[in-house]
PDB file of N, CA and C in Angstrom:
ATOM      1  N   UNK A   1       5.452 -15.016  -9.101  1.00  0.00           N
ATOM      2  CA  UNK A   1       5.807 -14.492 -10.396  1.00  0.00           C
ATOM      3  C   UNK A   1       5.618 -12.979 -10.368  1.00  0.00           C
ATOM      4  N   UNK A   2       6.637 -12.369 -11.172  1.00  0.00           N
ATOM      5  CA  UNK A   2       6.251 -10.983 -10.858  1.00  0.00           C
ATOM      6  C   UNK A   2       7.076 -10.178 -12.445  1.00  0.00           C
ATOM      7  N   UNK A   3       6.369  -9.625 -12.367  1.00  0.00           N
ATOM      8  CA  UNK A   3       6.653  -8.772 -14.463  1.00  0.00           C
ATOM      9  C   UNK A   3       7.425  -7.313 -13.347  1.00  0.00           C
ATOM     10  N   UNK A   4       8.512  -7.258 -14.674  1.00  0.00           N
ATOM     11  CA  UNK A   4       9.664  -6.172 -14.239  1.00  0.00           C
ATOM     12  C   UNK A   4       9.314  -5.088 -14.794  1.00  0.00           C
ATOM     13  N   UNK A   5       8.804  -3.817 -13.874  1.00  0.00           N
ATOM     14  CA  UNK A   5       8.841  -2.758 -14.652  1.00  0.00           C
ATOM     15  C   UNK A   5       9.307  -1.121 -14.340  1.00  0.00           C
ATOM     16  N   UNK A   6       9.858  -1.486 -12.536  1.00  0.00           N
ATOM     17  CA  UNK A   6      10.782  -0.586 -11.726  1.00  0.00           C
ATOM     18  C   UNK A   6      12.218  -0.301 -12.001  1.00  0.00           C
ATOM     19  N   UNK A   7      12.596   0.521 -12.070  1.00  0.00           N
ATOM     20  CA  UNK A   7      14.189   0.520 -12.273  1.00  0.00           C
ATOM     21  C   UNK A   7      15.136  -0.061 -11.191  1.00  0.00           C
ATOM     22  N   UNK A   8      14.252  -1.046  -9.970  1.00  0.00           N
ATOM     23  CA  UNK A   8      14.998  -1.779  -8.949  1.00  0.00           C
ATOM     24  C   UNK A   8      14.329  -2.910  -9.403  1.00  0.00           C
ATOM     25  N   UNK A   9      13.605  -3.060 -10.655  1.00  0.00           N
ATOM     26  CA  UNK A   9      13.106  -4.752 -11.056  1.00  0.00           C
ATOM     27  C   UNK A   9      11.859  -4.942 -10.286  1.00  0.00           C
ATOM     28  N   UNK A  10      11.317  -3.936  -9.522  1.00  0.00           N
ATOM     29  CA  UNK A  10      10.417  -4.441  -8.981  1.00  0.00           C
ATOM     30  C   UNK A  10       8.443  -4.124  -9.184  1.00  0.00           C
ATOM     31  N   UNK A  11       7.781  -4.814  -9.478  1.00  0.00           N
ATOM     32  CA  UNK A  11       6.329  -4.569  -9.568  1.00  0.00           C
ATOM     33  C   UNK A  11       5.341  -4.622  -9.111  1.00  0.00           C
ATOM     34  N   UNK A  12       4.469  -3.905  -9.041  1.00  0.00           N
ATOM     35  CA  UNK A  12       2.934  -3.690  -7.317  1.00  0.00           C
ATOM     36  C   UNK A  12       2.545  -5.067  -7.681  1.00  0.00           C
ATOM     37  N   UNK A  13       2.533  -5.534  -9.125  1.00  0.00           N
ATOM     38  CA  UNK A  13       1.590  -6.223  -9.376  1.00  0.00           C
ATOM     39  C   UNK A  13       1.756  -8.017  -9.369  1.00  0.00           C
ATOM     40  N   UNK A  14       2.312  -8.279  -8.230  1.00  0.00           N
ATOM     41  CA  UNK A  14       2.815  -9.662  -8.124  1.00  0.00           C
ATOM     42  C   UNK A  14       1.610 -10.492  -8.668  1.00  0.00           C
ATOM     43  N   UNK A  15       1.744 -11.685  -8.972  1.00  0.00           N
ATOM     44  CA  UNK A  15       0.606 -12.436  -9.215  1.00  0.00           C
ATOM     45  C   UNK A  15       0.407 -13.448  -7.812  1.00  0.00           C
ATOM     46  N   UNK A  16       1.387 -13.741  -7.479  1.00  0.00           N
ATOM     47  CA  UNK A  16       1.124 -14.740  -5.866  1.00  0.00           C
ATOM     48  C   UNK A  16       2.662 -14.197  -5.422  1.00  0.00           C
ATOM     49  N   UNK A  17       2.539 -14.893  -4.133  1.00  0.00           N
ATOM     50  CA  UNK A  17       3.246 -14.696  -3.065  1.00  0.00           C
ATOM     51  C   UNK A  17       3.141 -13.521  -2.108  1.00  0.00           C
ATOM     52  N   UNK A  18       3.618 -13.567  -0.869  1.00  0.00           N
ATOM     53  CA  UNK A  18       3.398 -12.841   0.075  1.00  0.00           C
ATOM     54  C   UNK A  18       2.602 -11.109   0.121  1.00  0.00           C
ATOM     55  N   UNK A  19       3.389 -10.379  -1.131  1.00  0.00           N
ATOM     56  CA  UNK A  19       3.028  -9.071  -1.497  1.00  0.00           C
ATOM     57  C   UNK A  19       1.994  -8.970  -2.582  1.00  0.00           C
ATOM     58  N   UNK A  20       1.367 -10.129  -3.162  1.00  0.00           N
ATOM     59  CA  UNK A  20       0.469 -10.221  -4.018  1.00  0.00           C
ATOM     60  C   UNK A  20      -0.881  -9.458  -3.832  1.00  0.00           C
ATOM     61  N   UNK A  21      -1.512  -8.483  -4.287  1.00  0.00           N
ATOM     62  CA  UNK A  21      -2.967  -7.790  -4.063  1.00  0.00           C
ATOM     63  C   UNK A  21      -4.043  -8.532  -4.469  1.00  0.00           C
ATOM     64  N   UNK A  22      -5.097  -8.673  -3.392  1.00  0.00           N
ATOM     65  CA  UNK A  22      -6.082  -9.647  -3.670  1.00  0.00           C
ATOM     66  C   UNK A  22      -6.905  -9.257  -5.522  1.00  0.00           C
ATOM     67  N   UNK A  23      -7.252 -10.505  -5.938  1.00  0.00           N
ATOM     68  CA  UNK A  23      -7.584 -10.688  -7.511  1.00  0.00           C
ATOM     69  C   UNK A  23      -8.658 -11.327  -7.179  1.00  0.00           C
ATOM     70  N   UNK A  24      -9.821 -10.783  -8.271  1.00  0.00           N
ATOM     71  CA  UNK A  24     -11.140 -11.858  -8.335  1.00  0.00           C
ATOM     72  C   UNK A  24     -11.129 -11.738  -9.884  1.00  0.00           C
ATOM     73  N   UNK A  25     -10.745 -13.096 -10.460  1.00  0.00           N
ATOM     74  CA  UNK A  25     -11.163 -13.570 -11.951  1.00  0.00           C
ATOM     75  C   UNK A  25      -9.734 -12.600 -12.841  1.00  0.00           C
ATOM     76  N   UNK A  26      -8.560 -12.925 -12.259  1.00  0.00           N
ATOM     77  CA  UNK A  26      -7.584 -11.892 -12.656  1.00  0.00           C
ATOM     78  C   UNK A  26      -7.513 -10.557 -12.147  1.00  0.00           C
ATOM     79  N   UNK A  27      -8.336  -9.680 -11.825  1.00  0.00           N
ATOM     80  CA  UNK A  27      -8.191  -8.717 -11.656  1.00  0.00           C
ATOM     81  C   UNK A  27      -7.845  -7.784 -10.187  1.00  0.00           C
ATOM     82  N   UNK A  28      -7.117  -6.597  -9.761  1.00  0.00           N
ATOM     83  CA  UNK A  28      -6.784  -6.660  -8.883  1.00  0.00           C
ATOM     84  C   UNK A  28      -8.249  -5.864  -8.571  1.00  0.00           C
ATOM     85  N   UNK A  29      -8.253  -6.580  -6.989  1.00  0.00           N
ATOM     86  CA  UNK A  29      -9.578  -5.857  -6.488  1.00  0.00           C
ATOM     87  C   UNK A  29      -9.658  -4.533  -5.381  1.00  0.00           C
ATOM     88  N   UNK A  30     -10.389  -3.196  -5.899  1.00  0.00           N
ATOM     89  CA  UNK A  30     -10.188  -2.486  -4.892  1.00  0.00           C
ATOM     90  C   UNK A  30     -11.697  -2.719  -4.106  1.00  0.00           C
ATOM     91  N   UNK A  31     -11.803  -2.033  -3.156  1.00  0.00           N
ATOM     92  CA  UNK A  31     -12.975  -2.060  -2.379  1.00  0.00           C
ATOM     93  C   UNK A  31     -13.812  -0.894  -1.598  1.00  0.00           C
ATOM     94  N   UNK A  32     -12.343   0.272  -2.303  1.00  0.00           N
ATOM     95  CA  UNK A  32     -12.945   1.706  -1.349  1.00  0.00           C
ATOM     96  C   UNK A  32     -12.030   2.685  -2.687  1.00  0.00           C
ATOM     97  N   UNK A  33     -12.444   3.619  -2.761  1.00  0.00           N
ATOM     98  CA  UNK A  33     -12.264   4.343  -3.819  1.00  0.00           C
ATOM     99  C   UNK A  33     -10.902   4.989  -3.403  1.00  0.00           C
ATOM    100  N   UNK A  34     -10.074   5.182  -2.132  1.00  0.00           N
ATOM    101  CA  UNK A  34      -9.001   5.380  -2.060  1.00  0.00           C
ATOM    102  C   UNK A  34      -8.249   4.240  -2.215  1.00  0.00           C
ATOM    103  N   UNK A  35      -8.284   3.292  -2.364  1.00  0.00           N
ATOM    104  CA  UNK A  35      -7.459   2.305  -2.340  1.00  0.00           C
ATOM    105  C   UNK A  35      -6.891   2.594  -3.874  1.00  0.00           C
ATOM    106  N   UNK A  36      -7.325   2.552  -4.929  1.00  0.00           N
ATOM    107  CA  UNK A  36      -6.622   3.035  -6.306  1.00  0.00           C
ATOM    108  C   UNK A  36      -6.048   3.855  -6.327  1.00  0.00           C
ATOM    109  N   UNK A  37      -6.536   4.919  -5.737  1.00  0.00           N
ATOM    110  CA  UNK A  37      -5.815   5.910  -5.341  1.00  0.00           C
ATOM    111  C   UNK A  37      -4.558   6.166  -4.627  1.00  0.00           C
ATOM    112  N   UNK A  38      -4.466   5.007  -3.145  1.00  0.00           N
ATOM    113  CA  UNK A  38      -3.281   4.806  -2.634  1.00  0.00           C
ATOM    114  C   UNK A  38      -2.034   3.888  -4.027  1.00  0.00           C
ATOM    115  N   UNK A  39      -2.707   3.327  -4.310  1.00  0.00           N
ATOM    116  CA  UNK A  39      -1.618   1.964  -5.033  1.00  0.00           C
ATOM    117  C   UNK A  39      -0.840   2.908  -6.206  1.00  0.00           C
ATOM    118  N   UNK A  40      -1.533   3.823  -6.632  1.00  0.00           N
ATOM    119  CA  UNK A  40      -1.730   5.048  -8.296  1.00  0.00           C
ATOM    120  C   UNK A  40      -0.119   5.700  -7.610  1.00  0.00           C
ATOM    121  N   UNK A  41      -0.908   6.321  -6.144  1.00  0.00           N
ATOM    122  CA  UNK A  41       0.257   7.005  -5.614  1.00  0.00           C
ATOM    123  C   UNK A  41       1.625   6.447  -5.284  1.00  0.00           C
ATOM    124  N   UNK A  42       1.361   5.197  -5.461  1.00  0.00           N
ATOM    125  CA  UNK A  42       2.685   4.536  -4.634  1.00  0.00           C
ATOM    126  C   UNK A  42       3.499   4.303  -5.958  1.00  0.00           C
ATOM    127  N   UNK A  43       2.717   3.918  -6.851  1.00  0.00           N
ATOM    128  CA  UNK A  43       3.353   3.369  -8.210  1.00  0.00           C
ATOM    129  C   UNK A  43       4.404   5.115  -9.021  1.00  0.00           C
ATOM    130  N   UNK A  44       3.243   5.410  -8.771  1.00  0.00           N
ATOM    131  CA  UNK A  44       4.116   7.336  -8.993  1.00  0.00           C
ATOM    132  C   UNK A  44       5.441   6.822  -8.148  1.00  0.00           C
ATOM    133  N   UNK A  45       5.561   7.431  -7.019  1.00  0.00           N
ATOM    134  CA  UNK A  45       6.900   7.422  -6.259  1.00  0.00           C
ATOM    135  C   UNK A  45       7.985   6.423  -6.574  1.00  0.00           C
ATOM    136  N   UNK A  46       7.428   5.060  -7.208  1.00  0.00           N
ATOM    137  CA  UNK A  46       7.770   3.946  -7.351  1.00  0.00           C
ATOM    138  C   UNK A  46       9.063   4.416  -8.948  1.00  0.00           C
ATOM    139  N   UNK A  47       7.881   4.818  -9.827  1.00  0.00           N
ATOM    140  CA  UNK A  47       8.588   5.421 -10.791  1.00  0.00           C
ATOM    141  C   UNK A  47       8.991   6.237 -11.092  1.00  0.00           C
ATOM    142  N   UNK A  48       9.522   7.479 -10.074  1.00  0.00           N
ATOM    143  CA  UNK A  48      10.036   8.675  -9.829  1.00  0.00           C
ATOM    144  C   UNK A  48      10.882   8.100  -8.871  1.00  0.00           C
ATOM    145  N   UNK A  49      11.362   7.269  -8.779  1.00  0.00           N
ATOM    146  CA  UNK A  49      12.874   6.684  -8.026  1.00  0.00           C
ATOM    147  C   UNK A  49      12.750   7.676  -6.758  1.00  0.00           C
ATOM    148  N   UNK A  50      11.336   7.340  -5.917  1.00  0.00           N
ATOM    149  CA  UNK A  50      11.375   7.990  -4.463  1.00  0.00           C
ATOM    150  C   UNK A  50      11.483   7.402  -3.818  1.00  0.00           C
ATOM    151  N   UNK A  51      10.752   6.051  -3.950  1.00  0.00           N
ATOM    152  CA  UNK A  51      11.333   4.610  -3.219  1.00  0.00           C
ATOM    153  C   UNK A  51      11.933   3.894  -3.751  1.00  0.00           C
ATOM    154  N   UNK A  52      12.560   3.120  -3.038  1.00  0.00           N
ATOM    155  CA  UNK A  52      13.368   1.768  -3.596  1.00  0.00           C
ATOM    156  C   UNK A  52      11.915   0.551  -3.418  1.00  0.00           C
ATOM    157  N   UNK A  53      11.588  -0.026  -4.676  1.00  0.00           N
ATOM    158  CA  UNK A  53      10.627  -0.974  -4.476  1.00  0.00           C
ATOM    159  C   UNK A  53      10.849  -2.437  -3.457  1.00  0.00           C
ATOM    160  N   UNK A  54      11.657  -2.685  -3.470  1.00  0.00           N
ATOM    161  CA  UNK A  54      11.885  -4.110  -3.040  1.00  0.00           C
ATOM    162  C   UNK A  54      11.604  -3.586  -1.780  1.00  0.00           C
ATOM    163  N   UNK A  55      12.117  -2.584  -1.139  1.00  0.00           N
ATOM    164  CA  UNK A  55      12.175  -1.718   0.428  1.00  0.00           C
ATOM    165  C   UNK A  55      11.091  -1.670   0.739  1.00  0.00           C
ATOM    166  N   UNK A  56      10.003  -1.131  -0.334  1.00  0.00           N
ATOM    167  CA  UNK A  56       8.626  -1.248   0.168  1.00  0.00           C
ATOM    168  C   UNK A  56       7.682  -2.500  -0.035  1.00  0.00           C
ATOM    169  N   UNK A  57       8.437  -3.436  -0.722  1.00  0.00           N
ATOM    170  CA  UNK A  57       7.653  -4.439  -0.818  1.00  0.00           C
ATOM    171  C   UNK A  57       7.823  -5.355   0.635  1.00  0.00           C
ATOM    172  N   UNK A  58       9.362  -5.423   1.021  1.00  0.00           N
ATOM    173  CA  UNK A  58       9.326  -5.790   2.364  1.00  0.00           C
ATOM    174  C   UNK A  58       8.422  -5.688   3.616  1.00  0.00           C
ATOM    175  N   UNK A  59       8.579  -4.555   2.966  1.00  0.00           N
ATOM    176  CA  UNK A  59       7.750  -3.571   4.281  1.00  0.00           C
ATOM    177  C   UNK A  59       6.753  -4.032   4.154  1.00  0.00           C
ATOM    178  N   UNK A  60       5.810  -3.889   3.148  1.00  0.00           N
ATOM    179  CA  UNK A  60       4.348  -4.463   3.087  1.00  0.00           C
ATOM    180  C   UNK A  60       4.441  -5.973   3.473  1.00  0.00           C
ATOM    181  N   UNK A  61       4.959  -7.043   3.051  1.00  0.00           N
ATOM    182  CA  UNK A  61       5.060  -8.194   3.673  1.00  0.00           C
ATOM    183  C   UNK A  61       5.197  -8.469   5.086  1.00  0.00           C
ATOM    184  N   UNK A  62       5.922  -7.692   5.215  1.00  0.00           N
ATOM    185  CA  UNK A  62       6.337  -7.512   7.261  1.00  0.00           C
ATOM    186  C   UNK A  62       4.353  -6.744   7.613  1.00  0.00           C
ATOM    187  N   UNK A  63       3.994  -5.955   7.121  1.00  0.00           N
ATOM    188  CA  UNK A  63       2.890  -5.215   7.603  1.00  0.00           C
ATOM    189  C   UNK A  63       1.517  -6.514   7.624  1.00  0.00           C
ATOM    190  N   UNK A  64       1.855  -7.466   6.184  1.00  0.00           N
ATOM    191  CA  UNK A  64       0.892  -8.424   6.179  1.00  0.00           C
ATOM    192  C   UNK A  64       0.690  -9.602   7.453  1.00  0.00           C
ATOM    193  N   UNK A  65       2.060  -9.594   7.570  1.00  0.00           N
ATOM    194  CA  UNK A  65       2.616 -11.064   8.552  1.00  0.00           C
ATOM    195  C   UNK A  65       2.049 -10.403  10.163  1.00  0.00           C
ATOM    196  N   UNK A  66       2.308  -9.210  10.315  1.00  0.00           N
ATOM    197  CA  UNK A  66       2.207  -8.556  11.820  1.00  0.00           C
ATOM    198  C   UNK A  66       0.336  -8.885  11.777  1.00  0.00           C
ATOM    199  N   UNK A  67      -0.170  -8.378  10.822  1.00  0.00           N
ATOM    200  CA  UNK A  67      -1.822  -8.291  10.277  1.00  0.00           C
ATOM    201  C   UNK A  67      -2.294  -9.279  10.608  1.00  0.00           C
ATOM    202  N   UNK A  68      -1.811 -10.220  10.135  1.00  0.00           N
ATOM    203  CA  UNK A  68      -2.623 -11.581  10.141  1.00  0.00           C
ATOM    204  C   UNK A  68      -2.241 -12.021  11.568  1.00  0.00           C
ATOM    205  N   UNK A  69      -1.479 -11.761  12.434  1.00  0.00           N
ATOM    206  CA  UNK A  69      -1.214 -12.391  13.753  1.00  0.00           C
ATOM    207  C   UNK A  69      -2.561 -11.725  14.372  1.00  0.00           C
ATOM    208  N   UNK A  70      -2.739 -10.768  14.108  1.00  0.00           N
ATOM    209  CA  UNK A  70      -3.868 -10.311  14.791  1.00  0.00           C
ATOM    210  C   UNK A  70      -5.341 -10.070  14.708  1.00  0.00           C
ATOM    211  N   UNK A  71      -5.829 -10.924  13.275  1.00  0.00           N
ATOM    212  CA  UNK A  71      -7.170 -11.140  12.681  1.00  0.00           C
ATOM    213  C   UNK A  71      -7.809 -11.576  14.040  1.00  0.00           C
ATOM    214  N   UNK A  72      -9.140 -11.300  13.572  1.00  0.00           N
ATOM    215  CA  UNK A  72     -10.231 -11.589  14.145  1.00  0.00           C
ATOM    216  C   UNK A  72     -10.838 -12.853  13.775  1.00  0.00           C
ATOM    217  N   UNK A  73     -10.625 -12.932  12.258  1.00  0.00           N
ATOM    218  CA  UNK A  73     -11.831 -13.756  11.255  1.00  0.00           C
ATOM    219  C   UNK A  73     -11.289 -13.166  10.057  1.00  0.00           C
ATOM    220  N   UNK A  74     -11.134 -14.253   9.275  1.00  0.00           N
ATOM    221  CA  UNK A  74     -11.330 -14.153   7.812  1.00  0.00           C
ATOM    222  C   UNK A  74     -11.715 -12.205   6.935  1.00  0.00           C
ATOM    223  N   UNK A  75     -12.908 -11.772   7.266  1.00  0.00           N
ATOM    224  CA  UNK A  75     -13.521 -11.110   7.154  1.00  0.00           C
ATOM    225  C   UNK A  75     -12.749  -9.494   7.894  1.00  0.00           C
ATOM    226  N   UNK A  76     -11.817  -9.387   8.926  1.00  0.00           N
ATOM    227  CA  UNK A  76     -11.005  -8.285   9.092  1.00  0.00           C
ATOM    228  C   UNK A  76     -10.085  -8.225   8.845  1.00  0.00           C
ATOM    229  N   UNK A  77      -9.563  -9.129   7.831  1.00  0.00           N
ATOM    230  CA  UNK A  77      -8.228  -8.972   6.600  1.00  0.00           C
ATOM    231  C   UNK A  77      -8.656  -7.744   6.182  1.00  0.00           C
ATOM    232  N   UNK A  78      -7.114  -7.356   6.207  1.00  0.00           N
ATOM    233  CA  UNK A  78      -7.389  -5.574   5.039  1.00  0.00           C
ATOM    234  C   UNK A  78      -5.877  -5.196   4.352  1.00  0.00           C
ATOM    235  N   UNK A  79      -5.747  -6.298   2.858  1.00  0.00           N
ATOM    236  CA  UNK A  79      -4.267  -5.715   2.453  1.00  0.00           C
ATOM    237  C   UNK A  79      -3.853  -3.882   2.273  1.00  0.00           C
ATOM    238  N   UNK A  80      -5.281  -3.545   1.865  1.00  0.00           N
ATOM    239  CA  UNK A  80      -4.772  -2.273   1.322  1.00  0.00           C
ATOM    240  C   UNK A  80      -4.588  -1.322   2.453  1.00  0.00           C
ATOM    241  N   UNK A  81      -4.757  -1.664   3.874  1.00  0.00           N
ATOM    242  CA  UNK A  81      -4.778  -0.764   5.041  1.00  0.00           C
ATOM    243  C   UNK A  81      -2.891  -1.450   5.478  1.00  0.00           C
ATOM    244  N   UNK A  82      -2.757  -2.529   4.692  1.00  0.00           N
ATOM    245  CA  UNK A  82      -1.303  -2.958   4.951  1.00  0.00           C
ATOM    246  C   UNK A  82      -0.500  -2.182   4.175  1.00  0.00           C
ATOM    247  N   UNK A  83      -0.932  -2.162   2.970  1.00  0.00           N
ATOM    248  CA  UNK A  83      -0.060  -1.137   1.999  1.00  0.00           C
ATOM    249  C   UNK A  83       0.073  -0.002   2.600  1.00  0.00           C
ATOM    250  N   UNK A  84      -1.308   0.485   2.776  1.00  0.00           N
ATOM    251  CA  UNK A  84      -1.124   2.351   3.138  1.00  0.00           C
ATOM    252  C   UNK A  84       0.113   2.265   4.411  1.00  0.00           C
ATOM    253  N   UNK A  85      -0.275   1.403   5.692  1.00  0.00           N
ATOM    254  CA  UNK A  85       0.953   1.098   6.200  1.00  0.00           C
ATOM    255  C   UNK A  85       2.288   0.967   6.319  1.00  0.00           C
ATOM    256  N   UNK A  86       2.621   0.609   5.350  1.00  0.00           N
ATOM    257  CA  UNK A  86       4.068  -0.066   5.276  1.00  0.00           C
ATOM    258  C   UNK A  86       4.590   1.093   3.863  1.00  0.00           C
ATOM    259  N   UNK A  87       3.609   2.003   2.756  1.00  0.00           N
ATOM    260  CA  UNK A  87       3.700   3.188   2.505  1.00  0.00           C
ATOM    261  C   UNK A  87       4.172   4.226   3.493  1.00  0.00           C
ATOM    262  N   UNK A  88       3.160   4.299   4.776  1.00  0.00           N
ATOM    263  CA  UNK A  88       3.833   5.562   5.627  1.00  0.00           C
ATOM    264  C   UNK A  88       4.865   5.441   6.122  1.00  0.00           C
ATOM    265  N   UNK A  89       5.289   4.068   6.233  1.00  0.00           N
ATOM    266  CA  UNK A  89       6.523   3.584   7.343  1.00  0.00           C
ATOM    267  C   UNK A  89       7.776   3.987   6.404  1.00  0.00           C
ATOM    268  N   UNK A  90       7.546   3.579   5.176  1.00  0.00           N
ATOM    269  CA  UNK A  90       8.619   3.896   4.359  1.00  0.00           C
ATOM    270  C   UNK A  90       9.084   5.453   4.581  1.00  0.00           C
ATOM    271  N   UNK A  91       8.011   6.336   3.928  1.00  0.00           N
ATOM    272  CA  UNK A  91       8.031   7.790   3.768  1.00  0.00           C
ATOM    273  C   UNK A  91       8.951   8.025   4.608  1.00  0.00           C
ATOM    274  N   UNK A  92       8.485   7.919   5.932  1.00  0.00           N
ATOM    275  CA  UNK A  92       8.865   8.060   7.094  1.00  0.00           C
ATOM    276  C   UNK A  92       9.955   8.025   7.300  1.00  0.00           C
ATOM    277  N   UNK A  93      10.896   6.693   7.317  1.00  0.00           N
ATOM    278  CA  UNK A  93      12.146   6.197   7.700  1.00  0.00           C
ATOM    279  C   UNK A  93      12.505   6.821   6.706  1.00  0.00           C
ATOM    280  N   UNK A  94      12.431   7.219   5.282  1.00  0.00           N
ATOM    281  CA  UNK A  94      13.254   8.085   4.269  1.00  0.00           C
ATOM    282  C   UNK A  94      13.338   9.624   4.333  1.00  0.00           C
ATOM    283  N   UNK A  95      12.693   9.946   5.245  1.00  0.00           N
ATOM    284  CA  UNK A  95      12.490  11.431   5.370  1.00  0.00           C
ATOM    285  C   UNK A  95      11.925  11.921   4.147  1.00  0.00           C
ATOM    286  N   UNK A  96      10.626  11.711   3.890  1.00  0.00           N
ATOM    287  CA  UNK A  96      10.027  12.637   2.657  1.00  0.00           C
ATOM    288  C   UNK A  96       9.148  13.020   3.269  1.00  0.00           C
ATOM    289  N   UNK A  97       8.366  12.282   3.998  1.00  0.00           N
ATOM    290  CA  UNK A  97       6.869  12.774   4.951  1.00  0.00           C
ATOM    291  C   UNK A  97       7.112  12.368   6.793  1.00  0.00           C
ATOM    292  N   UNK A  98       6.647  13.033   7.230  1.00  0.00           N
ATOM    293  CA  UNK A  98       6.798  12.447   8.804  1.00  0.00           C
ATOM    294  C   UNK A  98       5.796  12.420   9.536  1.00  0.00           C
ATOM    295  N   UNK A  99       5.535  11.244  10.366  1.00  0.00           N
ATOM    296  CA  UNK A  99       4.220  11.168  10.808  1.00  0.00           C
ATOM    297  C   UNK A  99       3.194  11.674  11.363  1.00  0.00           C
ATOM    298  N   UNK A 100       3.550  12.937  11.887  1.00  0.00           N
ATOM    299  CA  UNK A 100       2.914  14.328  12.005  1.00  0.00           C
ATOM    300  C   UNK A 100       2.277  14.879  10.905  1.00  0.00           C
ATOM    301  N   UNK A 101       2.928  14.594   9.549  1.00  0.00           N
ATOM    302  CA  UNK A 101       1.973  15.432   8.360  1.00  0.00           C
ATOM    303  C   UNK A 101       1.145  14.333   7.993  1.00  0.00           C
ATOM    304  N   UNK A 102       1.316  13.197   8.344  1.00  0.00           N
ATOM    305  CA  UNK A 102       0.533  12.009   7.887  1.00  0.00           C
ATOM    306  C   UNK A 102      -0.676  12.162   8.376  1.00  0.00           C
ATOM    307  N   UNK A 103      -0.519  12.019   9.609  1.00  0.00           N
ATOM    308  CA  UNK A 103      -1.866  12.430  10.733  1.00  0.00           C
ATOM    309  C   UNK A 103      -2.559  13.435  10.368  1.00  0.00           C
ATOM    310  N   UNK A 104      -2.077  14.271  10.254  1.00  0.00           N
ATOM    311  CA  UNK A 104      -2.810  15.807   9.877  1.00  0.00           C
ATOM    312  C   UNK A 104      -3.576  15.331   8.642  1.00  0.00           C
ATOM    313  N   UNK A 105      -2.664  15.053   7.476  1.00  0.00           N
ATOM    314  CA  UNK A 105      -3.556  14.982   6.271  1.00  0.00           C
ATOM    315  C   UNK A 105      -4.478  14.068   6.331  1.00  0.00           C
ATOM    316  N   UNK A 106      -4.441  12.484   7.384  1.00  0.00           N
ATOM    317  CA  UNK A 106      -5.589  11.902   7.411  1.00  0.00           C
ATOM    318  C   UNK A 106      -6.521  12.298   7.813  1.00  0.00           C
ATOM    319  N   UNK A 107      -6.243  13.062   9.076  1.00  0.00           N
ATOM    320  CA  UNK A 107      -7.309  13.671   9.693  1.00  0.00           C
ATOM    321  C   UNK A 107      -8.659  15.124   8.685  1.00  0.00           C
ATOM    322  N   UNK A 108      -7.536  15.926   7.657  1.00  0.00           N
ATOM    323  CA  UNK A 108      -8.157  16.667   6.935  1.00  0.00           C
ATOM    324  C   UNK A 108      -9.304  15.928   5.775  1.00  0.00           C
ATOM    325  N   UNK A 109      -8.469  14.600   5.143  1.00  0.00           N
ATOM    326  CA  UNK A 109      -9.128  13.463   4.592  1.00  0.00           C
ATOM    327  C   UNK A 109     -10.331  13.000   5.248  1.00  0.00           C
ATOM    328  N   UNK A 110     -10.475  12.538   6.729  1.00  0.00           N
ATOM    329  CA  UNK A 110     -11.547  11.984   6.930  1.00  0.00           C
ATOM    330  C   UNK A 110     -12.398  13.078   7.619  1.00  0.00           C
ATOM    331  N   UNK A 111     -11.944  14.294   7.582  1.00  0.00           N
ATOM    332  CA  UNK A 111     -13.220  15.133   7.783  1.00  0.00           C
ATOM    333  C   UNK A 111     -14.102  15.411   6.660  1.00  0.00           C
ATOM    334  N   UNK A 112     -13.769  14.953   5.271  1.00  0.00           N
ATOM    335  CA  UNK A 112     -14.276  15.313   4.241  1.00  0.00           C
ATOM    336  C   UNK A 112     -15.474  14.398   4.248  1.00  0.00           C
ATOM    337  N   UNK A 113     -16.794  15.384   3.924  1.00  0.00           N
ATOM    338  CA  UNK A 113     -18.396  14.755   3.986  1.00  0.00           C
ATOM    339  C   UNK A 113     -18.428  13.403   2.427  1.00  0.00           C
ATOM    340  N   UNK A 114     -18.916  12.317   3.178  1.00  0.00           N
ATOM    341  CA  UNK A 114     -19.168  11.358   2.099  1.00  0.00           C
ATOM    342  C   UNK A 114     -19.750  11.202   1.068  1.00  0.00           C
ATOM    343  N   UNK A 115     -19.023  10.892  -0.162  1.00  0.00           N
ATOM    344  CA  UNK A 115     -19.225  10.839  -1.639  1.00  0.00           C
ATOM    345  C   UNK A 115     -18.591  12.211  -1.874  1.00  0.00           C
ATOM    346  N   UNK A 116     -17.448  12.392  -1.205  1.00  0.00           N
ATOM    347  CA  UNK A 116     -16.637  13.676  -2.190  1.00  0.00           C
ATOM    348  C   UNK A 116     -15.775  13.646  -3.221  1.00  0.00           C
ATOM    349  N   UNK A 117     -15.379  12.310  -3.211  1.00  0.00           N
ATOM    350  CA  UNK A 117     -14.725  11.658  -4.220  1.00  0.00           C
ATOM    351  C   UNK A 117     -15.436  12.124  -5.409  1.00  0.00           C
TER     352      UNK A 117
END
């Protein structure tokens, strides 16, 4: 099930199926303080007609399916490292960002000392 609120019909916020974001008691769950942050950003682009949603919802489904072939355990599931994923892949193949500035900016990101948020 999924509520329409993209101008391609499409929404982050599936309730089940493949692209669905993990929920505890309804709610979607983050687990690292960028993760709201990634989903905030995607939903921006989403509604500034930078992506085509369904394009990135694919993508994230393809990023989940590749993911799970390669778990460890239960416990090294990581949707939102699928999103950020299948986010850069998009950028990418659309020419807005290229994986050179990606790198860079992660790299400037994780030099930043903890609790800078």
């Amino acid at each position: 099930m999924t509520a329409r609120s993209a101008s391609d019909g499409g929404d982050p916020l599936e309730i089940d199926g493949p692209a669905a974001p993990p929920r505890s008691n309804g709610e979607v769950v983050f687990t690292a303080s960028w993760q709201p942050r990634l989903f905030a950003a995607t939903v921006q682009l989403r509604d500034q007609d930078l992506i085509p949603w369904e394009r990135f919802r694919q993508g994230l489904i393809n990023e989940i399916a590749a993911h799970e072939q390669e778990l460890d355990g239960p416990d090294a599931y990581d949707y939102w490292g699928c999103w950020q994923r299948a986010l850069e892949r998009l950028l990418a193949e659309l020419g807005i960002v290229d994986g050179t500035d990606l790198d860079r900016a992660g790299e400037v990101i994780a030099a930043r000392p903890a609790a800078h948020d």
